[in-house]
C-alpha atoms as a PDB file:
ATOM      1  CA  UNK A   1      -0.401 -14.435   0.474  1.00  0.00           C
ATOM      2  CA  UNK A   2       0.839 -14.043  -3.254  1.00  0.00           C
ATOM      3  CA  UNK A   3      -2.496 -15.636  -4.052  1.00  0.00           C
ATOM      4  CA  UNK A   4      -4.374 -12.850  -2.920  1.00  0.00           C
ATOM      5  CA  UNK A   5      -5.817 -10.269  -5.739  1.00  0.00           C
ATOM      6  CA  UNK A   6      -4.263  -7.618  -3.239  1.00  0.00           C
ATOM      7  CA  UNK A   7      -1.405  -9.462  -1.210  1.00  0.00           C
ATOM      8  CA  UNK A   8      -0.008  -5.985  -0.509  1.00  0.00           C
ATOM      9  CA  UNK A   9      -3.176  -5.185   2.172  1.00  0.00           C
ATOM     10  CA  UNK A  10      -3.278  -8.226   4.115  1.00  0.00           C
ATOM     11  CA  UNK A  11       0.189  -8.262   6.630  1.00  0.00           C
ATOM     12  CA  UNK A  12       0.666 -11.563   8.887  1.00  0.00           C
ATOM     13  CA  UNK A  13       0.606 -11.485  12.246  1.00  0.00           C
ATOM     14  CA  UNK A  14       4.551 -11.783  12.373  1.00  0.00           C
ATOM     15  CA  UNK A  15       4.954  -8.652  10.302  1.00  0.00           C
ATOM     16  CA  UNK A  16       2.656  -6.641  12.896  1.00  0.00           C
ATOM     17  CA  UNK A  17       4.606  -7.944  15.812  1.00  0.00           C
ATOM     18  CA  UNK A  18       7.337  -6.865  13.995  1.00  0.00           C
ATOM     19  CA  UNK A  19       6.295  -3.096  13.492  1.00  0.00           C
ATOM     20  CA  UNK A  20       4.055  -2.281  16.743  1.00  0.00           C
ATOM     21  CA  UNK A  21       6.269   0.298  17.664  1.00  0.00           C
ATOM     22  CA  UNK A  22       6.584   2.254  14.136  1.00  0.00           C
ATOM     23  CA  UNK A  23       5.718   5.301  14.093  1.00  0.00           C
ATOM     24  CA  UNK A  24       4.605   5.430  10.700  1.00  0.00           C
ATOM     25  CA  UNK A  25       2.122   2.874  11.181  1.00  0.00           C
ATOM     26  CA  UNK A  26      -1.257   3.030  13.444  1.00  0.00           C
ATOM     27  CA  UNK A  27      -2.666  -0.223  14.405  1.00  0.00           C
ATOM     28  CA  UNK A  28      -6.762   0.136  14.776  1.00  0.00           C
ATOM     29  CA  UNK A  29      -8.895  -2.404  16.411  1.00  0.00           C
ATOM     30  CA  UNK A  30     -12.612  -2.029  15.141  1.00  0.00           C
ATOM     31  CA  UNK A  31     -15.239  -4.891  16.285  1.00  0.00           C
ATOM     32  CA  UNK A  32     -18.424  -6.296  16.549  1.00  0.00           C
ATOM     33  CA  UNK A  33     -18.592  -6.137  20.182  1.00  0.00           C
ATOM     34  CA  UNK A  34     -17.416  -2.623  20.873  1.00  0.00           C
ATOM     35  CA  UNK A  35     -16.709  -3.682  24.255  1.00  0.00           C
ATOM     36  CA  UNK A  36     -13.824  -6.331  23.630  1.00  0.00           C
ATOM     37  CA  UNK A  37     -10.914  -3.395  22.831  1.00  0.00           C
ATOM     38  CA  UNK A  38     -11.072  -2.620  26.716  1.00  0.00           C
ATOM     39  CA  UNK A  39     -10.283  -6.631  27.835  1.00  0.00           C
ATOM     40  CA  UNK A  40      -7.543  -6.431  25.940  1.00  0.00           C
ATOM     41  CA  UNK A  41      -6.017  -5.374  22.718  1.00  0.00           C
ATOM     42  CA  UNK A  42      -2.447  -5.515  20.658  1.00  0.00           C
ATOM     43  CA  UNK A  43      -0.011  -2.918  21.886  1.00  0.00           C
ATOM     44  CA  UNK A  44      -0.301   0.484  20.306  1.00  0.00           C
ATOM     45  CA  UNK A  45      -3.258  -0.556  18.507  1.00  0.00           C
ATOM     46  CA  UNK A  46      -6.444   2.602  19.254  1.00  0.00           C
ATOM     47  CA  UNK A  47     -10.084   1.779  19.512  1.00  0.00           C
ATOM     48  CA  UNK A  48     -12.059   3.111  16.426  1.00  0.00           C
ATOM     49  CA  UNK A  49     -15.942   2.237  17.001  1.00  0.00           C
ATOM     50  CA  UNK A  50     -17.751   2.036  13.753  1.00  0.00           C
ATOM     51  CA  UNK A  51     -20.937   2.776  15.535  1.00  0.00           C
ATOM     52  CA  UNK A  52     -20.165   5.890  17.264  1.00  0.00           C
ATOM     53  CA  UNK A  53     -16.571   6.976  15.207  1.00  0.00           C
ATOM     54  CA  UNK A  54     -17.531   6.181  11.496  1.00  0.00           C
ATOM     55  CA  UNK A  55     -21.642   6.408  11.484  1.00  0.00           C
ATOM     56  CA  UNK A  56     -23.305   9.857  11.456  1.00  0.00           C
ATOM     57  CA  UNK A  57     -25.667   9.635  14.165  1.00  0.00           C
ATOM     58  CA  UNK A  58     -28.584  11.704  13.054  1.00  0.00           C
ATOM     59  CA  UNK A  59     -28.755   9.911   9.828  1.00  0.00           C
ATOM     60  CA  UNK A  60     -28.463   6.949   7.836  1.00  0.00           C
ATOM     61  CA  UNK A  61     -24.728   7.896   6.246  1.00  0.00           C
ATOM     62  CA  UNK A  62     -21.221   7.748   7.052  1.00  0.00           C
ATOM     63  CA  UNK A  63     -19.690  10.840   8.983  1.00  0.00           C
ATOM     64  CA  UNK A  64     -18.871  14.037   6.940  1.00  0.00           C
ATOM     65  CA  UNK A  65     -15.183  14.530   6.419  1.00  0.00           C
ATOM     66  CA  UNK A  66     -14.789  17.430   9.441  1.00  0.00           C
ATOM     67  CA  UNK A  67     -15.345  14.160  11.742  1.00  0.00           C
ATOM     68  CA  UNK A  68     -13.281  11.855   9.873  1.00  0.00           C
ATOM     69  CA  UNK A  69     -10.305  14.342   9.639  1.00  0.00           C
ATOM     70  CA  UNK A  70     -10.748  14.839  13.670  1.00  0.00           C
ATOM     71  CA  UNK A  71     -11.083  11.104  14.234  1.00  0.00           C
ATOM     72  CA  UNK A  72      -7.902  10.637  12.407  1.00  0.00           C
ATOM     73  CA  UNK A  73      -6.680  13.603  14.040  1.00  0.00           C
ATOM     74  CA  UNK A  74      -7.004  12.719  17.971  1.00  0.00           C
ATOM     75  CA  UNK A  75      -5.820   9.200  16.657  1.00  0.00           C
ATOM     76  CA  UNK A  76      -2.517  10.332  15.732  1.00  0.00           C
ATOM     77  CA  UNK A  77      -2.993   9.573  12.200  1.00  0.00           C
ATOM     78  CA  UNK A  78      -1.710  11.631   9.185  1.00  0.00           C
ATOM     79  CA  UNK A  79      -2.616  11.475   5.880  1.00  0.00           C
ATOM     80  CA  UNK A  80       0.742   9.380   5.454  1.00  0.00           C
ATOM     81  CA  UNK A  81       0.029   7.635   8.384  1.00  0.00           C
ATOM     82  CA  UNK A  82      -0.425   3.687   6.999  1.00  0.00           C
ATOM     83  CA  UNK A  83      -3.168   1.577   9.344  1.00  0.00           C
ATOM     84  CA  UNK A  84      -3.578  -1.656  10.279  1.00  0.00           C
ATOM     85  CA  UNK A  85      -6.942  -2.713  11.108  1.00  0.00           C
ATOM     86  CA  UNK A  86      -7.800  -6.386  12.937  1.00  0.00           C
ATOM     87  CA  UNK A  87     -11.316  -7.333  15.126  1.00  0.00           C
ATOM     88  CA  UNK A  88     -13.063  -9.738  15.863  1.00  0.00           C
ATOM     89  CA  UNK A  89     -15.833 -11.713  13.690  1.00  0.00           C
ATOM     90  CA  UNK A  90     -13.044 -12.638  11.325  1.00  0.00           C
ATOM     91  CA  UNK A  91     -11.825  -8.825  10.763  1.00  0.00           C
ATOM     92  CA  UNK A  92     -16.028  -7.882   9.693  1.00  0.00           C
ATOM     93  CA  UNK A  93     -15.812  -5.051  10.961  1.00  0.00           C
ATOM     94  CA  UNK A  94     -12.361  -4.131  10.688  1.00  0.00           C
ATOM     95  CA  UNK A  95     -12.597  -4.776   6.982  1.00  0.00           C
ATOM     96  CA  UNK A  96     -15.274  -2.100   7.318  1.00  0.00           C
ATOM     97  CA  UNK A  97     -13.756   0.285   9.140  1.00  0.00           C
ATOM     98  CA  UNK A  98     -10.647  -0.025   6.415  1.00  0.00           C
ATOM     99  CA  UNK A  99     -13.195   0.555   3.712  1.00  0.00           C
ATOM    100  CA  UNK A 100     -14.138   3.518   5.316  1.00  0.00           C
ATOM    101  CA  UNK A 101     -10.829   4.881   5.467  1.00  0.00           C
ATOM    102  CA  UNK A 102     -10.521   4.430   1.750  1.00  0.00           C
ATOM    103  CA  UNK A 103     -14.190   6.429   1.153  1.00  0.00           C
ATOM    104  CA  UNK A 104     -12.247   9.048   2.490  1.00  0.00           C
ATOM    105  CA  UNK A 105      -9.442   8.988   0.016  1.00  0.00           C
ATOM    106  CA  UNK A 106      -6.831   7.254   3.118  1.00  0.00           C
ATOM    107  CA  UNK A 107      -5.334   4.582   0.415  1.00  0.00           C
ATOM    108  CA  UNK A 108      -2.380   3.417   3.429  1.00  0.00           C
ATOM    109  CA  UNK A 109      -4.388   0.772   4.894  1.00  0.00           C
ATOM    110  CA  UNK A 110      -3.751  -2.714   5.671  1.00  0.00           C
ATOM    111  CA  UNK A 111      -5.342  -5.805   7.384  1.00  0.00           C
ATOM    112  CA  UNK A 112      -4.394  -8.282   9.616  1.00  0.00           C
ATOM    113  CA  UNK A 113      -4.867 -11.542   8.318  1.00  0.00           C
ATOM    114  CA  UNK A 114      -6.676 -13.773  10.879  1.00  0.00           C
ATOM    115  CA  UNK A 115      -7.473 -10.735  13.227  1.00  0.00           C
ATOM    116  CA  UNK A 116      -7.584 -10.850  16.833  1.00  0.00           C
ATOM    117  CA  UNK A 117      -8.206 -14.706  16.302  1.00  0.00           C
ATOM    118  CA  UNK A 118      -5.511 -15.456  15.327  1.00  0.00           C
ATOM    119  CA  UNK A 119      -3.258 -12.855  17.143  1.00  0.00           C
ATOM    120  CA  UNK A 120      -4.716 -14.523  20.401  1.00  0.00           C
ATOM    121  CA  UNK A 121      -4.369 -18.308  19.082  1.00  0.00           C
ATOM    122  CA  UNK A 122      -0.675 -17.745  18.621  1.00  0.00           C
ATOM    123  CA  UNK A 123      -0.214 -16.676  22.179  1.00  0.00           C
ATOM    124  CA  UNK A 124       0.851 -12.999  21.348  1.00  0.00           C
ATOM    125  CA  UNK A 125       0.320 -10.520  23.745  1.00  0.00           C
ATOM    126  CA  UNK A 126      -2.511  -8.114  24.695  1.00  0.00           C
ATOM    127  CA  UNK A 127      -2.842  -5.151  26.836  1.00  0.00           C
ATOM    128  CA  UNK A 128      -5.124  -2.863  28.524  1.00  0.00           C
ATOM    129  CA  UNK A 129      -3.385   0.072  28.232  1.00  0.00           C
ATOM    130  CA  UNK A 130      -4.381   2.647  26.171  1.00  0.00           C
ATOM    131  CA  UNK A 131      -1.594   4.334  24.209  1.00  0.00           C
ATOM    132  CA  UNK A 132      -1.339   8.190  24.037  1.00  0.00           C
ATOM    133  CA  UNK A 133      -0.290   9.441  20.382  1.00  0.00           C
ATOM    134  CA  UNK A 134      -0.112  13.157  19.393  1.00  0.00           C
ATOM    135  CA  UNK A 135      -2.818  14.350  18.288  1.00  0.00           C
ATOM    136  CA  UNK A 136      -2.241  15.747  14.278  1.00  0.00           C
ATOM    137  CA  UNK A 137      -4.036  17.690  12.016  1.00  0.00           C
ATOM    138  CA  UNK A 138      -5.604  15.501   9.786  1.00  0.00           C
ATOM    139  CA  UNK A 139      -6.763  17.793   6.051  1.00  0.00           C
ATOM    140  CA  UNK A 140     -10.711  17.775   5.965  1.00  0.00           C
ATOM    141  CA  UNK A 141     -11.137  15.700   2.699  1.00  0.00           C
ATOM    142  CA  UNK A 142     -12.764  17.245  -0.104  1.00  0.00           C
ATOM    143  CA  UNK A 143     -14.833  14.608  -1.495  1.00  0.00           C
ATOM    144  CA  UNK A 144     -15.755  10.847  -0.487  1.00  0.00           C
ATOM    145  CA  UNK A 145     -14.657   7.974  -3.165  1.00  0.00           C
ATOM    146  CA  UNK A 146     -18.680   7.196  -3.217  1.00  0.00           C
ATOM    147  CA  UNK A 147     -18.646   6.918  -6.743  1.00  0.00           C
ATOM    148  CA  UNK A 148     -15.942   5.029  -7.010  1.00  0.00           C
ATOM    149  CA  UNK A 149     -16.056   2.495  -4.224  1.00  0.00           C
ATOM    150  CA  UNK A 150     -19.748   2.505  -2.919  1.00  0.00           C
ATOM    151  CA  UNK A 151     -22.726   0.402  -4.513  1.00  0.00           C
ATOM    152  CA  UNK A 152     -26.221   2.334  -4.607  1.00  0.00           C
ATOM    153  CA  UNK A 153     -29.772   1.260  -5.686  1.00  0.00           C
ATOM    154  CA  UNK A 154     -31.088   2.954  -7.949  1.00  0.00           C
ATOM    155  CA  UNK A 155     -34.573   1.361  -8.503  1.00  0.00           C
ATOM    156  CA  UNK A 156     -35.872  -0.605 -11.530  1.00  0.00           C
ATOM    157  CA  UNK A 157     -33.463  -1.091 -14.296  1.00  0.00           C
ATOM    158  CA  UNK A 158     -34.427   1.536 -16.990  1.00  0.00           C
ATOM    159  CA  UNK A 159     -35.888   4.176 -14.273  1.00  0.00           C
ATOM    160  CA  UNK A 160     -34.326   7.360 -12.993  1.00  0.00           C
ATOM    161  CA  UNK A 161     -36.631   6.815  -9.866  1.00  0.00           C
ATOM    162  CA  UNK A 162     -34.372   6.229  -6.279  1.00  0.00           C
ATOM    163  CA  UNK A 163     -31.132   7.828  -5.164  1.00  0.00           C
ATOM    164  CA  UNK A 164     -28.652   8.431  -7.349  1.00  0.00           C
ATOM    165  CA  UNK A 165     -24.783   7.793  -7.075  1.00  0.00           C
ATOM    166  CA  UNK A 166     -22.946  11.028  -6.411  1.00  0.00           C
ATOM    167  CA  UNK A 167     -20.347  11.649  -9.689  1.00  0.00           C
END
């Protein structure tokens, strides 16, 4: 995975097997289907649904920090907390859910290369149990990496008409 620009975010499948029961790592499924966590899912690993857990639902936008620092929160995750997300679609909304992590200023964050795929086409094991973690208090971020990460329009080039990146 050397070849990667970013070899140091993608973990194998071998590596995850190898860690599902550190406690300094959360492993997060996040898919398409939000139903597929509840057939079966790795061991350890807690259902984040980017519908209901990262989207505000009374508008257009991601959830405020106070939600993100209480979905982290219930989750068991600290700020120091790394996470490994994996779904289905080849990780497309995994990937997502990662990014939105990192809008939140969480920089520990890995991915599972191949995703559930490829954790199921090796024969590993899935469960249906739901693991219990401690809850934590997760710090309210004070700002979201918009500026930084996140791609606005802005209109026609030359006009200060349309929304504007936040600084």
């Amino acid at each position: 995975m050397s070849s990667y620009a970013q070899p140091d975010v993608l973990v194998d499948t071998n590596w995850l097997e190898d860690h599902l029961d550190d406690p300094s790592i959360r492993i997060v499924e996040s898919n398409e289907d939000v139903l597929l966590y509840d057939t079966g899912h790795i061991r350890n690993a807690v259902h984040i649904d980017w519908r209901s857990d990262l989207q505000d639902d009374r508008m257009r936008d991601y959830i405020d920090p106070e939600r993100f620092a209480e979905l982290c929160g219930r989750n068991g995750i600290g700020p120091e907390t790394t996470c490994v997300f994996y779904g289905d679609k080849s990780n497309w909304w995994a990937a997502y859910a990662l990014w939105a992590f990192r809008l939140f200023g969480h920089t520990k964050v890995k991915l599972l290369n191949g995703g559930r795929d490829k954790w199921k086409s090796e024969g590993r094991a899935l469960t249906k149990d739901k693991p219990q973690f401690p809850g934590v208090v997760y710090p309210v971020p004070t700002l979201r990496h918009d500026g930084e990460i996140r791609a606005f329009f802005c209109g026609n080039p030359g006009s200060q008409s349309g929304p504007q990146a936040p600084d």
